[in-house]
C-alpha atoms as a PDB file:
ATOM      1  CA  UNK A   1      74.905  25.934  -0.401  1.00  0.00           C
ATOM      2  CA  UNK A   2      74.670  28.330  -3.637  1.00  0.00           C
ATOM      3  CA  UNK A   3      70.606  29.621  -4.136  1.00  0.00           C
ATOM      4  CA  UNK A   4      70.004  28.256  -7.706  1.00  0.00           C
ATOM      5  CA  UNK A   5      70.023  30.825 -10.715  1.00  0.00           C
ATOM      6  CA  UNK A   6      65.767  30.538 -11.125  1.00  0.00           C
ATOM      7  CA  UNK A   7      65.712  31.475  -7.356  1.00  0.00           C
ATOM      8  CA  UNK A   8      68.295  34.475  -8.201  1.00  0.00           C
ATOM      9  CA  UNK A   9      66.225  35.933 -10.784  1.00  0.00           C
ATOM     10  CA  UNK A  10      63.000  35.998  -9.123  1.00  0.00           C
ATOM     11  CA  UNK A  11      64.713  37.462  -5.981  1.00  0.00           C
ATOM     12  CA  UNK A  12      65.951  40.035  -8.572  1.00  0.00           C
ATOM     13  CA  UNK A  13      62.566  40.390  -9.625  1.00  0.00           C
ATOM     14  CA  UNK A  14      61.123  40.526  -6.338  1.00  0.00           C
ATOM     15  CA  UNK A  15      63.462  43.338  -5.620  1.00  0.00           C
ATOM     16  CA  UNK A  16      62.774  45.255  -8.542  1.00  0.00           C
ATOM     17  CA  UNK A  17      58.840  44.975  -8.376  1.00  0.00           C
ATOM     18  CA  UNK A  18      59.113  46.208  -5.011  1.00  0.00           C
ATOM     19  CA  UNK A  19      60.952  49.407  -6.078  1.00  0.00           C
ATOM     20  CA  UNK A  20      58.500  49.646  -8.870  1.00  0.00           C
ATOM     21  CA  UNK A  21      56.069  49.789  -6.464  1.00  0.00           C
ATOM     22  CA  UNK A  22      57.515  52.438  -4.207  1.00  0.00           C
ATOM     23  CA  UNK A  23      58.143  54.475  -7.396  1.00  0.00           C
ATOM     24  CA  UNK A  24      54.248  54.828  -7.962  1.00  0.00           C
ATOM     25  CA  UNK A  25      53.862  52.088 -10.642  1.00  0.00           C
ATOM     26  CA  UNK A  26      51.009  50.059 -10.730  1.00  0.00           C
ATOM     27  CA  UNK A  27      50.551  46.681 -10.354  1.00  0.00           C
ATOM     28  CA  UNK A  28      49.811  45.796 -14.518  1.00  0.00           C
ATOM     29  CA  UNK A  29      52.648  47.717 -15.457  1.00  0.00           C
ATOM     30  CA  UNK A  30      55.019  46.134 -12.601  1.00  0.00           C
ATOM     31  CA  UNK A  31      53.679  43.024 -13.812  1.00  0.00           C
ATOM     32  CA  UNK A  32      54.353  43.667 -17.807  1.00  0.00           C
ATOM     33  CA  UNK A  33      57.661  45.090 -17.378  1.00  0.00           C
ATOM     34  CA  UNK A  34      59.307  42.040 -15.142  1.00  0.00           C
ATOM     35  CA  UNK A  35      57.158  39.242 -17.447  1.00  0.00           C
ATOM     36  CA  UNK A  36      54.946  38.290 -14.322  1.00  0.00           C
ATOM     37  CA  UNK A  37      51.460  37.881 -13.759  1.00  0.00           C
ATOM     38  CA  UNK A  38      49.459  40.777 -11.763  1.00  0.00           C
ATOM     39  CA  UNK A  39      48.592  38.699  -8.530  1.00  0.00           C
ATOM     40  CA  UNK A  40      52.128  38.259  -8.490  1.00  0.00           C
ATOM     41  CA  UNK A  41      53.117  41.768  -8.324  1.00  0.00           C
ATOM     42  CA  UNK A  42      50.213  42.233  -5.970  1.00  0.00           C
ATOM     43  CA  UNK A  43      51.496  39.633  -3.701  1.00  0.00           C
ATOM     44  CA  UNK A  44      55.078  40.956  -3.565  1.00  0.00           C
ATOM     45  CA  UNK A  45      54.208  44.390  -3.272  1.00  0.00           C
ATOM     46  CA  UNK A  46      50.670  44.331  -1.207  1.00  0.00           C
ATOM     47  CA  UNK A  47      52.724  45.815   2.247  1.00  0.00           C
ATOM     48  CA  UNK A  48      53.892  48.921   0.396  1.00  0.00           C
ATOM     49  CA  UNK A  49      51.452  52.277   0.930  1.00  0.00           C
ATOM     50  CA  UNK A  50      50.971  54.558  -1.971  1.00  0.00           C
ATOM     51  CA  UNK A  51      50.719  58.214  -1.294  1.00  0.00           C
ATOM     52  CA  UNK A  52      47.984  59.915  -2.204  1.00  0.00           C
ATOM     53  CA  UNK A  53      49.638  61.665  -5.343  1.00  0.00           C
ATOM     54  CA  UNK A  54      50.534  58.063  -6.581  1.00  0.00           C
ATOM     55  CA  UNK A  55      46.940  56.640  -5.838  1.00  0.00           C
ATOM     56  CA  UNK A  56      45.658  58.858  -8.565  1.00  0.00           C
ATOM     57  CA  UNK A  57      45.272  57.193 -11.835  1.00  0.00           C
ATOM     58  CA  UNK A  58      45.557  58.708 -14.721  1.00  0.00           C
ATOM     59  CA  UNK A  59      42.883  58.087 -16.386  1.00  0.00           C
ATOM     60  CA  UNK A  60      40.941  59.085 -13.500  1.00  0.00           C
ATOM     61  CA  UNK A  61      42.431  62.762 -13.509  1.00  0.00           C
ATOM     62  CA  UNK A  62      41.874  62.992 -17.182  1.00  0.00           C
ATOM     63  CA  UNK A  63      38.278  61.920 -16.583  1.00  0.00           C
ATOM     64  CA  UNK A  64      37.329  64.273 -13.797  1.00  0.00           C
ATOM     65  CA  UNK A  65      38.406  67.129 -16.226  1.00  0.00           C
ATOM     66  CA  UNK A  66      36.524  65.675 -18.889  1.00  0.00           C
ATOM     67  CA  UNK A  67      33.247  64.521 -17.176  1.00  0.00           C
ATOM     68  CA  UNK A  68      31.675  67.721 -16.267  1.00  0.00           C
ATOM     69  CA  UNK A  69      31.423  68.783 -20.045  1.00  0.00           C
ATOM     70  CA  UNK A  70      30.196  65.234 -21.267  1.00  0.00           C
ATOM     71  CA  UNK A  71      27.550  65.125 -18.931  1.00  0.00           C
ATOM     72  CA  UNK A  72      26.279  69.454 -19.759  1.00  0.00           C
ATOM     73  CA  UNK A  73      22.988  68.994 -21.127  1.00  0.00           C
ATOM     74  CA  UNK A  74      22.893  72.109 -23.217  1.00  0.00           C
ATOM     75  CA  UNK A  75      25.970  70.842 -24.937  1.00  0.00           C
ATOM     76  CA  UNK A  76      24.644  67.725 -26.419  1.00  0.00           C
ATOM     77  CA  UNK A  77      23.471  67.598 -29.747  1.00  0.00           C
ATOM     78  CA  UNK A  78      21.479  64.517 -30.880  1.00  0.00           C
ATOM     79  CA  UNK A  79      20.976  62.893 -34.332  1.00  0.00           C
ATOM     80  CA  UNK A  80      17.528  63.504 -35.412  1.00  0.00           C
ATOM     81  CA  UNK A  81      16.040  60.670 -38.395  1.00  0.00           C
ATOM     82  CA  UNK A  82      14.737  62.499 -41.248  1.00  0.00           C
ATOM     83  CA  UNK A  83      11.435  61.212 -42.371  1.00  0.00           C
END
């Protein structure tokens, strides 16, 4: 019996979410490059482990550079209302 051509492409999909995956991608951007929703992805590549290098967002190394100078009182300057 031949596996019908919808069943094809989401095996190909399947496949190619899991090396996504493996690669370090995360789930939204697994999810917007195949055209497939994020629980999805998550469901088809929930088994996989991450190392610790690839657990690291972005956004979350950019911020821990960033937060210790937002938060340095003696650097803020505030907008004082003239009377």
């Amino acid at each position: 019996m031949e596996i019908p051509l919808d069943m094809k492409r989401d095996l190909d999909k399947y496949q190619q979410a899991r090396d996504l995956r493996i690669s370090g991608d995360s789930i939204k951007t697994i999810a917007k490059k195949l055209l497939i929703s994020s629980s999805t992805a998550s469901i088809w590549t929930n088994d996989i482990q991450l190392t610790p290098e690839q657990s690291v967002h972005p956004y979350e190394e950019i911020a821990l550079d960033v937060y210790p100078l937002v938060l340095n009182p003696h650097e803020i300057t505030y907008n004082k209302r003239s009377s």
